[in-house]
N, C-alpha and C. Protein backbone atom coordinates (compact mmCIF):
# COMPACT_ATOMS: atom_id res chain seq x y z
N UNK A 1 28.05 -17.32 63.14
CA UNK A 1 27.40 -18.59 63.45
C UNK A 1 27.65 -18.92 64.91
N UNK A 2 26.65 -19.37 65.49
CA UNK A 2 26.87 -19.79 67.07
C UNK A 2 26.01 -20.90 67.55
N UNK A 3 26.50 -21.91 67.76
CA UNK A 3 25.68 -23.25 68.58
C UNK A 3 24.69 -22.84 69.57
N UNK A 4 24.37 -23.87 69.81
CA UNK A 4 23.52 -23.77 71.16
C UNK A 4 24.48 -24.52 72.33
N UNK A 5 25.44 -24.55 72.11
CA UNK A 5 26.27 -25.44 73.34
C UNK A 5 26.59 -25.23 74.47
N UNK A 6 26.69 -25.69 74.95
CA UNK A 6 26.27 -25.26 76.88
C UNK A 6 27.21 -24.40 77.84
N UNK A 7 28.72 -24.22 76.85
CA UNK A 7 29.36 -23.60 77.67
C UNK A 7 29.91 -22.52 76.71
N UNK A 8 30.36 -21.66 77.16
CA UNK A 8 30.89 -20.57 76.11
C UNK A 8 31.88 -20.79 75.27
N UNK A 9 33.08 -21.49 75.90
CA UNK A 9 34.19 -21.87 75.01
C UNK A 9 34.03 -22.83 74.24
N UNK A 10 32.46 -23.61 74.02
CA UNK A 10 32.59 -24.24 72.96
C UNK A 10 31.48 -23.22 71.87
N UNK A 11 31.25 -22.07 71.94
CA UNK A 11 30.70 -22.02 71.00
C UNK A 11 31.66 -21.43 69.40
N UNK A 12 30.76 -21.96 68.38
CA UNK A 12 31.86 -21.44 67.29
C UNK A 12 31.32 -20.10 66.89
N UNK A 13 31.99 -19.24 66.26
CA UNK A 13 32.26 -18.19 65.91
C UNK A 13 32.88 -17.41 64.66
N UNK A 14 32.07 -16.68 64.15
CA UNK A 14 32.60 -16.54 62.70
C UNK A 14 33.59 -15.57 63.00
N UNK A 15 34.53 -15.48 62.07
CA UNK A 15 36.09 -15.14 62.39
C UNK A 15 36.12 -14.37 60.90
N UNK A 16 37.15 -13.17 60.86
CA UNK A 16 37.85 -12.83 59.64
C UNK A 16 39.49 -12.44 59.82
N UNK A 17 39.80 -13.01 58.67
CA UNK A 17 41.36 -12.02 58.77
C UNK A 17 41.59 -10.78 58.87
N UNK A 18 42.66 -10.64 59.67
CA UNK A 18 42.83 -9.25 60.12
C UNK A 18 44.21 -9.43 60.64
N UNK A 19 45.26 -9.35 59.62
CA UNK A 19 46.71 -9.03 59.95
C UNK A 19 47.73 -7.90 60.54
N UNK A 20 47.39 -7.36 61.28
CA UNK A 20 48.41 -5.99 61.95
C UNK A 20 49.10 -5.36 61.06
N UNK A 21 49.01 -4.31 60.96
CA UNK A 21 49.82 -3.67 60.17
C UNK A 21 51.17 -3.44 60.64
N UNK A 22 51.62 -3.55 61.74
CA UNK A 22 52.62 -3.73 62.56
C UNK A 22 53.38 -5.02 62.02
N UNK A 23 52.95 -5.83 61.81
CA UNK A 23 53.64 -7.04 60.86
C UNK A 23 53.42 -7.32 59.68
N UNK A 24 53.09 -6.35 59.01
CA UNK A 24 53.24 -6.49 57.56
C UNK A 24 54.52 -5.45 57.64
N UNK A 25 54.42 -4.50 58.43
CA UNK A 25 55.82 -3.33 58.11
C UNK A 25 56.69 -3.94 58.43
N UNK A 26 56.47 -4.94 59.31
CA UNK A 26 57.79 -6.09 60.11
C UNK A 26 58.34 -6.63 58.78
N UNK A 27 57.49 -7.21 58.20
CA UNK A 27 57.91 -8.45 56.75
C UNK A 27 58.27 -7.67 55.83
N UNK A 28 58.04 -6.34 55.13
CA UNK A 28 58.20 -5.40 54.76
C UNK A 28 59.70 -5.18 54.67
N UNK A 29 60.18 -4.91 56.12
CA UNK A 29 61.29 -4.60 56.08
C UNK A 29 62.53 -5.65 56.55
N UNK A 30 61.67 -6.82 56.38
CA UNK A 30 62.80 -8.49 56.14
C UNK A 30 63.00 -8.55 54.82
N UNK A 31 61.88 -7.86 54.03
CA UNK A 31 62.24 -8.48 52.70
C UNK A 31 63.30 -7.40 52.00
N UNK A 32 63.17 -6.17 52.56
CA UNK A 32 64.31 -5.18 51.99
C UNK A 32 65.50 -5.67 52.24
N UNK A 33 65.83 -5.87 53.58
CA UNK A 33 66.73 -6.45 53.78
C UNK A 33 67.68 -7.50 53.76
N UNK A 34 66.95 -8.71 52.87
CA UNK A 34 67.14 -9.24 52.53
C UNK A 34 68.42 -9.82 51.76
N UNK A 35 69.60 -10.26 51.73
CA UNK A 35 71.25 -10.32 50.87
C UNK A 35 71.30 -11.75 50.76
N UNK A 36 71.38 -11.84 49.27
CA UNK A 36 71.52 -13.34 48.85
C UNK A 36 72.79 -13.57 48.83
N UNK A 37 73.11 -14.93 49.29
CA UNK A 37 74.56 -15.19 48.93
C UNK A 37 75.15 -15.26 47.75
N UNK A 38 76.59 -15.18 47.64
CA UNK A 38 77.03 -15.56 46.48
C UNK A 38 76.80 -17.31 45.82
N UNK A 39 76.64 -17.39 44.60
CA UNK A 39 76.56 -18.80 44.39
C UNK A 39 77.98 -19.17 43.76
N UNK A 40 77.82 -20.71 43.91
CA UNK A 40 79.20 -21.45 42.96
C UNK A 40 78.49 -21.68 41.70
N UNK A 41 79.58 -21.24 41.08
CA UNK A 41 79.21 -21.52 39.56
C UNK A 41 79.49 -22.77 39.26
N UNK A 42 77.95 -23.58 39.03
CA UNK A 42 77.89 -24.77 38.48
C UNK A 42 77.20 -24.62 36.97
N UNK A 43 76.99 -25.98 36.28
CA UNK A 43 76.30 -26.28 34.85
C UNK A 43 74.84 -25.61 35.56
N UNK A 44 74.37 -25.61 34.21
CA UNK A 44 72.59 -25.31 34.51
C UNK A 44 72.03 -26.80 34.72
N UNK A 45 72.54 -27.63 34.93
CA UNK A 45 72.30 -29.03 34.65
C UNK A 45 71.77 -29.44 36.70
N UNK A 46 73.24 -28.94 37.21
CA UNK A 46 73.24 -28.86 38.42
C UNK A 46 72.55 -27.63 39.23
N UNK A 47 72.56 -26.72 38.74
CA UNK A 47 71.94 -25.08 39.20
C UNK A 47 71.39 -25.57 40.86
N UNK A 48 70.09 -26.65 40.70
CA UNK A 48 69.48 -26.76 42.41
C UNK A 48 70.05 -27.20 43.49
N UNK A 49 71.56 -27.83 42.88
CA UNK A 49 71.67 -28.84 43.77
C UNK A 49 72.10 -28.36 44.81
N UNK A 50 72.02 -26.72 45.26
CA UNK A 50 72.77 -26.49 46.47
C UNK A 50 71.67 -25.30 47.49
N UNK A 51 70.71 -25.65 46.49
CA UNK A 51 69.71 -24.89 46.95
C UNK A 51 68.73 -24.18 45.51
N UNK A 52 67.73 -23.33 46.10
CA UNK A 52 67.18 -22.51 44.83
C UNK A 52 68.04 -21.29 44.46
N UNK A 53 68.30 -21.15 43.04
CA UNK A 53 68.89 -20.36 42.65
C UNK A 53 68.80 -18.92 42.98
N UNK A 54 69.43 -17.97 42.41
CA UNK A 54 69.27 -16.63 42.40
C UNK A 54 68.21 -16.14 41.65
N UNK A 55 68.36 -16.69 40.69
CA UNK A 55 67.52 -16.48 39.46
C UNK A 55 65.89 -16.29 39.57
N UNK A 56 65.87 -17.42 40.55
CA UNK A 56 64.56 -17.38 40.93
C UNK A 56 64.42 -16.84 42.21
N UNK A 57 64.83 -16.83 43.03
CA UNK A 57 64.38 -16.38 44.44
C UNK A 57 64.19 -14.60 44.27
N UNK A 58 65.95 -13.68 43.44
CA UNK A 58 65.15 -12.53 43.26
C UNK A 58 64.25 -11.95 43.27
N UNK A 59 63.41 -12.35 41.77
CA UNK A 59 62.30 -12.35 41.30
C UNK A 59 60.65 -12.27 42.22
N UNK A 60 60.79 -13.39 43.04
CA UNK A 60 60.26 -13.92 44.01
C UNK A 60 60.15 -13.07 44.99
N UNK A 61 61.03 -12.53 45.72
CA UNK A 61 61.50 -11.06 46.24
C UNK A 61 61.03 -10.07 46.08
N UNK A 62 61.19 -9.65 44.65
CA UNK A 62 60.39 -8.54 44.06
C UNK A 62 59.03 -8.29 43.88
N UNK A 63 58.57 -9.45 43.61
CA UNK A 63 57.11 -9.74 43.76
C UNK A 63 56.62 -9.57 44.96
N UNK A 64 56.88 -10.23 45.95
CA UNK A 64 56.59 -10.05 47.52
C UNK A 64 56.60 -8.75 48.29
N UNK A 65 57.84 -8.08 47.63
CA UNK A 65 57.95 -6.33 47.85
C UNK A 65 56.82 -5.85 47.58
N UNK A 66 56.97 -5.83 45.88
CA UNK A 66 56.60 -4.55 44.98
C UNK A 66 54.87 -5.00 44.60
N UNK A 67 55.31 -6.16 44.44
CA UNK A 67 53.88 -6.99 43.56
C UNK A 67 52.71 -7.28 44.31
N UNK A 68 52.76 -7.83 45.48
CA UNK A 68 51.99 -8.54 46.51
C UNK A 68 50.73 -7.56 46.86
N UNK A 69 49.67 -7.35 47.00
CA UNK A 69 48.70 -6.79 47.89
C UNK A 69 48.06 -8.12 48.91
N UNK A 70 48.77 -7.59 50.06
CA UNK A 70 48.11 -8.42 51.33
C UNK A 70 46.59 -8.01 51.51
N UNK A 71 46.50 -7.08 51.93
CA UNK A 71 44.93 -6.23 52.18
C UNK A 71 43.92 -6.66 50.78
N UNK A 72 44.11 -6.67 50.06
CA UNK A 72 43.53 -7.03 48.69
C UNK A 72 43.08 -8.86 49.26
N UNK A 73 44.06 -9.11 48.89
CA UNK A 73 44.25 -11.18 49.51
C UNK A 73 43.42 -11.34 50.17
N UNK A 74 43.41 -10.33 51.58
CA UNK A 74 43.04 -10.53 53.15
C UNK A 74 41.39 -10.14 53.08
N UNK A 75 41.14 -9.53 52.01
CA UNK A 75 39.30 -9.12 51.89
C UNK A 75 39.01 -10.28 50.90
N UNK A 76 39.65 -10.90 49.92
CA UNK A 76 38.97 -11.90 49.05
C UNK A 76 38.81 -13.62 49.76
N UNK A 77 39.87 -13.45 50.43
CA UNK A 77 39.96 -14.69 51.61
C UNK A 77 38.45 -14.47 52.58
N UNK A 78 38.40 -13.35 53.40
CA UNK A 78 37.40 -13.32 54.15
C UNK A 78 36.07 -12.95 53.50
N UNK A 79 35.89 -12.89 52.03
CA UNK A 79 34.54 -12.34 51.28
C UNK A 79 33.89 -13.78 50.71
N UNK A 80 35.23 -14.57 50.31
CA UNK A 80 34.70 -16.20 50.00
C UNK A 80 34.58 -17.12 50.38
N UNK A 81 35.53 -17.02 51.80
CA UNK A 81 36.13 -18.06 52.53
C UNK A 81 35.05 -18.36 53.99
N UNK A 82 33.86 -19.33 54.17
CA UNK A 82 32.97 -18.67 55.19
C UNK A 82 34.08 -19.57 56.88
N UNK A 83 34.43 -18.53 57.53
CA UNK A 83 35.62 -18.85 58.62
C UNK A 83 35.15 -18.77 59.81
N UNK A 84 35.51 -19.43 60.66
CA UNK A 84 35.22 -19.84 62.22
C UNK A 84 36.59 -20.16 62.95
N UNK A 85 35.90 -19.36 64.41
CA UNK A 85 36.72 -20.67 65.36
C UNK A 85 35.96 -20.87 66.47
N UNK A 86 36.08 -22.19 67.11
CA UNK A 86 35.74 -22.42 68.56
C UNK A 86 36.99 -22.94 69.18
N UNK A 87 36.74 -23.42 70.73
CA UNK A 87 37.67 -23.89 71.31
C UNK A 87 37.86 -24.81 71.74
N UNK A 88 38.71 -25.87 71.57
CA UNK A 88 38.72 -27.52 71.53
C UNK A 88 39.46 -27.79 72.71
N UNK A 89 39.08 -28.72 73.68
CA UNK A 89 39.55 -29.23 74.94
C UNK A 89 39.83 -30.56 75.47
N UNK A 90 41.01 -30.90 74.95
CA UNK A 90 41.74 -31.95 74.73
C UNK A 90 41.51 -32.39 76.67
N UNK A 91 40.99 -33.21 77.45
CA UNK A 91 40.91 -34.13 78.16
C UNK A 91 42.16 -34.80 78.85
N UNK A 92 42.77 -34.55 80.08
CA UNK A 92 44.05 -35.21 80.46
C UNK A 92 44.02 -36.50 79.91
N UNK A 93 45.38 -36.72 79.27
CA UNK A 93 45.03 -38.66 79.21
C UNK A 93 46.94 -39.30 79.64
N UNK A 94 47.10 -40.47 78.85
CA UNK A 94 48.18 -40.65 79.09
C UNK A 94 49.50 -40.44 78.58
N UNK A 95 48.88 -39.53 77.26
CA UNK A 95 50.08 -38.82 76.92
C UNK A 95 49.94 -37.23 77.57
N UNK A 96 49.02 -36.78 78.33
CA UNK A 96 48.99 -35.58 79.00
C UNK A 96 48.24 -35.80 80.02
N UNK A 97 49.14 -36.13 81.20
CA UNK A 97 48.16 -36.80 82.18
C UNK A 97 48.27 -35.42 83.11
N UNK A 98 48.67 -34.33 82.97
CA UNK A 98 48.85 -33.44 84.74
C UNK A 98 47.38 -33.16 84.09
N UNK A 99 47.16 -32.63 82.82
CA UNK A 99 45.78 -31.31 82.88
C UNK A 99 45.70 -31.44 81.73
N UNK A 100 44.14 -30.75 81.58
CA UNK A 100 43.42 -30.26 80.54
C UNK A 100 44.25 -29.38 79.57
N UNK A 101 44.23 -29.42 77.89
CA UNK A 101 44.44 -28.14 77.50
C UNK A 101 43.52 -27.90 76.28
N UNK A 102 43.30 -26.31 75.84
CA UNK A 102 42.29 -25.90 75.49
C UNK A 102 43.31 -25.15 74.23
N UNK A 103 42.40 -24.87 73.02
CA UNK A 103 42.98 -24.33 71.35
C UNK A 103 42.08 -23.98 70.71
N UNK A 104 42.28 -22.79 70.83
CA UNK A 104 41.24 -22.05 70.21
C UNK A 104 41.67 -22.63 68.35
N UNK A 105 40.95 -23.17 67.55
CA UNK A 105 40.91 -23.68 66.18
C UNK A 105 40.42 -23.08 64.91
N UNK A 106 41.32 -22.60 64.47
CA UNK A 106 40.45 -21.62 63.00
C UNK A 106 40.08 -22.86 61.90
N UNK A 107 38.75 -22.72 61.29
CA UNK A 107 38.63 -23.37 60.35
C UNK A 107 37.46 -22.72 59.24
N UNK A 108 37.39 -23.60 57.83
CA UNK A 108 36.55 -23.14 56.74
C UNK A 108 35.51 -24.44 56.98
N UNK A 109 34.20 -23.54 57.13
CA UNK A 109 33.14 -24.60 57.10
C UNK A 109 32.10 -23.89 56.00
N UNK A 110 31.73 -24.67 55.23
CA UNK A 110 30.66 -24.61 54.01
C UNK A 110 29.57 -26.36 53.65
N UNK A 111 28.42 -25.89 54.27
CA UNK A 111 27.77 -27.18 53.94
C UNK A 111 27.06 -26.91 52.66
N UNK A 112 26.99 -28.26 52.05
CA UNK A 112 26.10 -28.33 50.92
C UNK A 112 24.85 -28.22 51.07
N UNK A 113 24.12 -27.71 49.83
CA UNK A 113 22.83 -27.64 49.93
C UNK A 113 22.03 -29.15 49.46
N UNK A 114 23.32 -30.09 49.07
CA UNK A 114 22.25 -31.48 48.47
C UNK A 114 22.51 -32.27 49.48
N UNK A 115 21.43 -33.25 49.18
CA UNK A 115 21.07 -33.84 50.55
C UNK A 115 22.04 -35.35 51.09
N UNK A 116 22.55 -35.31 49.49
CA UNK A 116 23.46 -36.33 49.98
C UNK A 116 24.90 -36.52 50.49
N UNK A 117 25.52 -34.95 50.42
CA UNK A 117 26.27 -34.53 50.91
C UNK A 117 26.81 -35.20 52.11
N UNK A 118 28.39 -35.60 52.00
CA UNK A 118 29.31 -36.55 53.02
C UNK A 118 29.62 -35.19 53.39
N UNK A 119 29.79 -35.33 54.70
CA UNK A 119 31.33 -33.93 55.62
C UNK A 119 32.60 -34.90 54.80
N UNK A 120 33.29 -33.97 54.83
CA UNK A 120 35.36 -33.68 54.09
C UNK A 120 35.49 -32.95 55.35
N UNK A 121 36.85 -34.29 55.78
CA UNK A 121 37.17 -32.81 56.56
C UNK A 121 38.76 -32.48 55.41
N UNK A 122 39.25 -31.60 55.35
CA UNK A 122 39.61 -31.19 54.48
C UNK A 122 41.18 -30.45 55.04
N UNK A 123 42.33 -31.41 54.92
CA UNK A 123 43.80 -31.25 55.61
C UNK A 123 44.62 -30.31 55.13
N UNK A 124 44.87 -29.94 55.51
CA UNK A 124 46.36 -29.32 54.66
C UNK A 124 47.70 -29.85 55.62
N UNK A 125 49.06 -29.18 54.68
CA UNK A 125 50.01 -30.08 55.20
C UNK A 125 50.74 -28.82 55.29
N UNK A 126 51.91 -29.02 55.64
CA UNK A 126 52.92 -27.94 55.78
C UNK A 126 53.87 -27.94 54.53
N UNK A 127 54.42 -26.86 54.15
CA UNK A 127 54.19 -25.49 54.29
C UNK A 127 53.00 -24.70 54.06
N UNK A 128 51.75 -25.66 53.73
CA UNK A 128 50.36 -25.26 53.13
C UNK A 128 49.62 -24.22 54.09
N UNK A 129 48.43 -23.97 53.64
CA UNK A 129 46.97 -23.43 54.72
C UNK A 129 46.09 -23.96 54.09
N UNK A 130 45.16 -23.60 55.22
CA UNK A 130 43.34 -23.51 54.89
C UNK A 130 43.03 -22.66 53.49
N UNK A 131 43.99 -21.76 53.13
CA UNK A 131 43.77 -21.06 51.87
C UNK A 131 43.90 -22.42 50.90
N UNK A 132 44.37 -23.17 50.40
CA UNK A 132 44.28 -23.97 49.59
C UNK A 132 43.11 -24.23 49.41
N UNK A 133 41.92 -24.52 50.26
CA UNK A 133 40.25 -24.66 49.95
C UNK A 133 39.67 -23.81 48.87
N UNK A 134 40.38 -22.80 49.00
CA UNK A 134 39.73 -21.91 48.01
C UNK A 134 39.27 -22.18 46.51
N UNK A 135 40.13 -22.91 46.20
CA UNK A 135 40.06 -23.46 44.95
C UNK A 135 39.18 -24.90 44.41
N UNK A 136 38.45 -25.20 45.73
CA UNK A 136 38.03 -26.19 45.01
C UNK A 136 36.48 -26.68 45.94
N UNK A 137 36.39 -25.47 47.23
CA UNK A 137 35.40 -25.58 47.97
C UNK A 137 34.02 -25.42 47.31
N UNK A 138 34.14 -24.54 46.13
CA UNK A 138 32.64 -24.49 45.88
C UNK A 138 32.45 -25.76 44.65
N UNK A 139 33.53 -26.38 44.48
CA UNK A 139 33.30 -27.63 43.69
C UNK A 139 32.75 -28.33 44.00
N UNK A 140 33.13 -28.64 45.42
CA UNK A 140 33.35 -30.14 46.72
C UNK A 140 31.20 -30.17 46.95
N UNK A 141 31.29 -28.57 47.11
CA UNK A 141 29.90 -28.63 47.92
C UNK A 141 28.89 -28.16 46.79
N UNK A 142 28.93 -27.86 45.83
CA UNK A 142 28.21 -27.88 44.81
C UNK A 142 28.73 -27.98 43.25
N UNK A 143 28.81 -29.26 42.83
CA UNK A 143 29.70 -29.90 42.14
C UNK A 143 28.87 -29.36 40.84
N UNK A 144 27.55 -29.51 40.64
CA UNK A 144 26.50 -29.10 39.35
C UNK A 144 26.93 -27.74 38.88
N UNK A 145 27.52 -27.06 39.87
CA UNK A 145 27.86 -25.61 39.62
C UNK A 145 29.07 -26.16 38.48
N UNK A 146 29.77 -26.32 38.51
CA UNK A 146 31.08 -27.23 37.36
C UNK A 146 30.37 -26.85 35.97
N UNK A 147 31.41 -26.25 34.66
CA UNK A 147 30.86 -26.53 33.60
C UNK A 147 31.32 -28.15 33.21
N UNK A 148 30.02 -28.37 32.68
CA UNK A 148 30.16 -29.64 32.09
C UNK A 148 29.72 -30.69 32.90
N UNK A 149 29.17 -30.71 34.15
CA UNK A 149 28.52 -31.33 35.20
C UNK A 149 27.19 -31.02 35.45
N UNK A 150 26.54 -30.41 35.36
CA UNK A 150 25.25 -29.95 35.53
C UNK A 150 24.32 -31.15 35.40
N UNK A 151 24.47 -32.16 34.43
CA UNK A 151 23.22 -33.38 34.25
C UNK A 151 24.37 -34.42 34.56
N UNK A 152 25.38 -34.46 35.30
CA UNK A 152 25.88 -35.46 35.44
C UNK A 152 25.61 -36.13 37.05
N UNK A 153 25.58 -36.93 37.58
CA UNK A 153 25.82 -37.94 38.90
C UNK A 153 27.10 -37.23 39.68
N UNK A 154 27.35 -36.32 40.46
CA UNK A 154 28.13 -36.27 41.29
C UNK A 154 28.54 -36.24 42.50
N UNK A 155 28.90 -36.46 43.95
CA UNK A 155 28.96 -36.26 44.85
C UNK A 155 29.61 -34.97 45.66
N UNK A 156 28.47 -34.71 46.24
CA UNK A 156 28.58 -33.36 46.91
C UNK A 156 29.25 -33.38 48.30
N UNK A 157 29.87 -32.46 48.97
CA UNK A 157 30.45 -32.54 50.65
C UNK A 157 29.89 -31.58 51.07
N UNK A 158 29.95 -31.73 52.55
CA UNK A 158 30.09 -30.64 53.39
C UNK A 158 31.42 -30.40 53.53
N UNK A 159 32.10 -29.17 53.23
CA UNK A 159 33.54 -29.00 53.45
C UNK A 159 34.09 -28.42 54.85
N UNK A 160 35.09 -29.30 55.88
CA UNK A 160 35.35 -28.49 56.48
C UNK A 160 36.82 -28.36 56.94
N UNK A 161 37.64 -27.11 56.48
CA UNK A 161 39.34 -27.16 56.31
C UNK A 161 39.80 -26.29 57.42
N UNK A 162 40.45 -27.25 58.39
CA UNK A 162 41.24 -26.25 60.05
C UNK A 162 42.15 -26.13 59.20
N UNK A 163 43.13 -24.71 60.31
CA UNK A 163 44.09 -24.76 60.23
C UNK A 163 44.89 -26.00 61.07
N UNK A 164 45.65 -26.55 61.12
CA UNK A 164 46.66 -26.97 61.91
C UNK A 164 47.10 -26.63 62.92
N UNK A 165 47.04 -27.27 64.56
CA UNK A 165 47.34 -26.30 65.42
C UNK A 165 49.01 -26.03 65.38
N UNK A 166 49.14 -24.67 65.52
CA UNK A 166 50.01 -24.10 65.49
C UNK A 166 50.53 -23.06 64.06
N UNK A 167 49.74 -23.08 63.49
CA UNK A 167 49.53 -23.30 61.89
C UNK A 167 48.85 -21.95 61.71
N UNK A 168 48.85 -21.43 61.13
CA UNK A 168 47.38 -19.87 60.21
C UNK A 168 46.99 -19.36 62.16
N UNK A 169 45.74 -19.44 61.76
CA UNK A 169 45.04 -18.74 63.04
C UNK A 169 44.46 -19.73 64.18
N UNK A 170 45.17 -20.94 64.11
CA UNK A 170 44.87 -22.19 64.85
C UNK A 170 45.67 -21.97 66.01
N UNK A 171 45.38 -22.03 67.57
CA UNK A 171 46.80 -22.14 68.25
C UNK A 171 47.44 -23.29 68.53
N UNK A 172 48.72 -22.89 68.63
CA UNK A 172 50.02 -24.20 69.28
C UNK A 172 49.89 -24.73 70.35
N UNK A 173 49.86 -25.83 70.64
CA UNK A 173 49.83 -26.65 71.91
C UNK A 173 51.54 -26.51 72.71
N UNK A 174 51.21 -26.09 73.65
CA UNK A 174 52.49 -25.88 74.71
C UNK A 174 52.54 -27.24 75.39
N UNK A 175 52.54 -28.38 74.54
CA UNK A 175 52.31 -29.64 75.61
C UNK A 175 53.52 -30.77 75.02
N UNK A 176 54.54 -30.62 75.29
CA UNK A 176 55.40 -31.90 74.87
C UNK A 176 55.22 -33.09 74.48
N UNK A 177 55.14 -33.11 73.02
CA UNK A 177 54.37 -34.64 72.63
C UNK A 177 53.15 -34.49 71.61
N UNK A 178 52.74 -33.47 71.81
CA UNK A 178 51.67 -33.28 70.97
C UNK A 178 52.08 -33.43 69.54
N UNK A 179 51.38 -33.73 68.83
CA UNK A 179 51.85 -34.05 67.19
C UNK A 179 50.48 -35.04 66.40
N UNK A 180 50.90 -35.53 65.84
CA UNK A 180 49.78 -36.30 64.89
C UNK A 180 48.51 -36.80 65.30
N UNK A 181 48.76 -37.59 66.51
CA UNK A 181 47.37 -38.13 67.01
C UNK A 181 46.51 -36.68 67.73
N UNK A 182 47.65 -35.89 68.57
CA UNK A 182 47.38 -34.79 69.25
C UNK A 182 45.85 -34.14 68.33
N UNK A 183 46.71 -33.96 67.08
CA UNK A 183 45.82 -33.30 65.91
C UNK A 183 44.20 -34.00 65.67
N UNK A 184 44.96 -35.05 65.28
CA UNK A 184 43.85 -35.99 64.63
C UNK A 184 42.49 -36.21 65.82
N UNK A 185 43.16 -36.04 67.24
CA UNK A 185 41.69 -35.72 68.73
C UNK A 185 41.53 -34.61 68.49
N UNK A 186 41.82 -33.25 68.22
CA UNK A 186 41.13 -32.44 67.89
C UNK A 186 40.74 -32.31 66.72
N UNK A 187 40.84 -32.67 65.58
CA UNK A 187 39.79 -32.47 64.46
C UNK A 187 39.09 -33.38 64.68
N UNK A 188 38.84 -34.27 65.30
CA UNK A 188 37.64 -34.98 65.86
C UNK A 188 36.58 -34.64 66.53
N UNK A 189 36.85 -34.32 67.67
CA UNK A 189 36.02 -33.55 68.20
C UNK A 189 35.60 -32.02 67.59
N UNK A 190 36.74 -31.58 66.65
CA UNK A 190 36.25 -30.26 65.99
C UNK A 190 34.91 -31.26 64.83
N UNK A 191 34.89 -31.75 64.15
CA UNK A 191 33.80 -32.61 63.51
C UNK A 191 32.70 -32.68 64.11
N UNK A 192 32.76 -33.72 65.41
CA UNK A 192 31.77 -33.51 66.33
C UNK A 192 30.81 -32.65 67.32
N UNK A 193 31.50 -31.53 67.18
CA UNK A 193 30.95 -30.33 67.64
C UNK A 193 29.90 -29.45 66.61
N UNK A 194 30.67 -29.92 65.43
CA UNK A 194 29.86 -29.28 63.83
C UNK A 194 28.46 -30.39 63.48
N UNK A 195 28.73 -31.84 64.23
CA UNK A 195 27.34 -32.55 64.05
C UNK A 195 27.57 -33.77 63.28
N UNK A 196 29.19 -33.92 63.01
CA UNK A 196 29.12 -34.48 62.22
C UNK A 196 29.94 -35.69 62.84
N UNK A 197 29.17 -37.25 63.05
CA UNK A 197 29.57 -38.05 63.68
C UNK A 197 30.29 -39.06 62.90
N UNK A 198 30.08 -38.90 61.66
CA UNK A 198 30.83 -39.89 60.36
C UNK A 198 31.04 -38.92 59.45
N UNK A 199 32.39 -38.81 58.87
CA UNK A 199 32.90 -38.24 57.86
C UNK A 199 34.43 -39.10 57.29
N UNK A 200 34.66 -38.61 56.24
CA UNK A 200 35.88 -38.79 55.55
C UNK A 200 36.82 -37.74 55.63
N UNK A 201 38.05 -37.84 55.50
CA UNK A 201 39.03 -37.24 55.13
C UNK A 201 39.95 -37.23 54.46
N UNK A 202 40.87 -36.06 54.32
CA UNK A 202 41.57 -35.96 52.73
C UNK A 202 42.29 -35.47 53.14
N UNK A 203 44.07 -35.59 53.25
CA UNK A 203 45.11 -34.71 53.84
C UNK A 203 46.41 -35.42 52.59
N UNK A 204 47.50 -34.80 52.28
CA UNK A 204 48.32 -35.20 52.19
C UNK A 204 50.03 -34.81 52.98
N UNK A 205 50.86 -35.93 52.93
CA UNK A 205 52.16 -35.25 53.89
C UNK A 205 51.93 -35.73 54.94
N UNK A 206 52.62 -35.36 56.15
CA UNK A 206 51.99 -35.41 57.38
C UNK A 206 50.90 -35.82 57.81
């Protein structure tokens, strides 16, 4: 997908995952390495109170080793998930008064096909991602698709879920101070670049 927008760095761009195999062998070999501490033997009553158990984190471990297909994940993410980025250019102001800075922004955009369709912009929080959409994007934007909705009244979105800068495939702002509002001017203008001059949003956490 590509705008008609006047300068290059704002145009958006469809994007897929593509993780290095160089850092999967990296994580690979954190997780072998991996040595749990010993625990104090408390009641099962108390078991969390000093953290997550053995019991479970093992397990957890093993799965991530033995169980996990990344490459598998990494084609069903990019086969359902329709992904972009452009580049957002935050404006000196008075919480960044020397200069301009620029972030390149990964996000999931899917518009509805009904006409009454609101834009979502669509948050995640930390420790979360943009993968969380997955589950509920083709609801948001075509709700009739739902069993049991088909003759019912529902409201449709245009969905659209960034990462967080600093976050998935979003970049980090090198600017001291940046944080909540930082965010909240660029998914603004990320909105406004997509066309969309009134929307709602949905985040929880942060």
């Amino acid at each position: 997908m590509n705008t008609s927008a006047p300068h290059d760095d704002e145009a958006i761009t469809t994007y897929s995952m593509h993780v290095s195999a160089k850092y999967l062998e990296l994580t690979k070999k954190k997780l072998e390495l991996t040595r749990l501490p010993r625990e104090l033997e408390l009641p099962d009553e108390r078991i969390w109170e000093q953290g997550t158990p053995k019991s479970v984190l093992e397990p957890l471990l093993d799965f991530w080793l033995e169980g996990y297909d990344w490459r598998a994940a990494e084609s069903r993410f990019n086969s359902t998930l329709p992904q972009y980025r452009t580049t957002i250019t935050i404006p000196s102001s008075i919480t960044f008064p020397d200069a301009t800075q620029s972030l390149r922004i990964h996000f999931v955009h899917k518009r509805s096909k009904h006409p009454n369709a609101i834009p979502l912009l669509l948050c995640h929080t930390w420790p979360s991602s943009f993968i969380e959409v997955q589950r509920v994007i083709d609801g948001l934007t075509d709700p009739h698709s739902l069993p049991g909705h088909a003759n019912s009244a529902q409201q449709a979105f245009h969905v659209v879920a960034p990462s967080i800068p600093g976050f998935g495939f979003s970049d980090a702002s090198m600017k001291e101070g940046f944080g909540l509002h930082g965010t909240a001017d660029v998914f603004q203008r990320l909105m406004g670049r997509l066309g969309y001059t009134q929307f709602v949003a949905h985040g929880t956490g942060w």
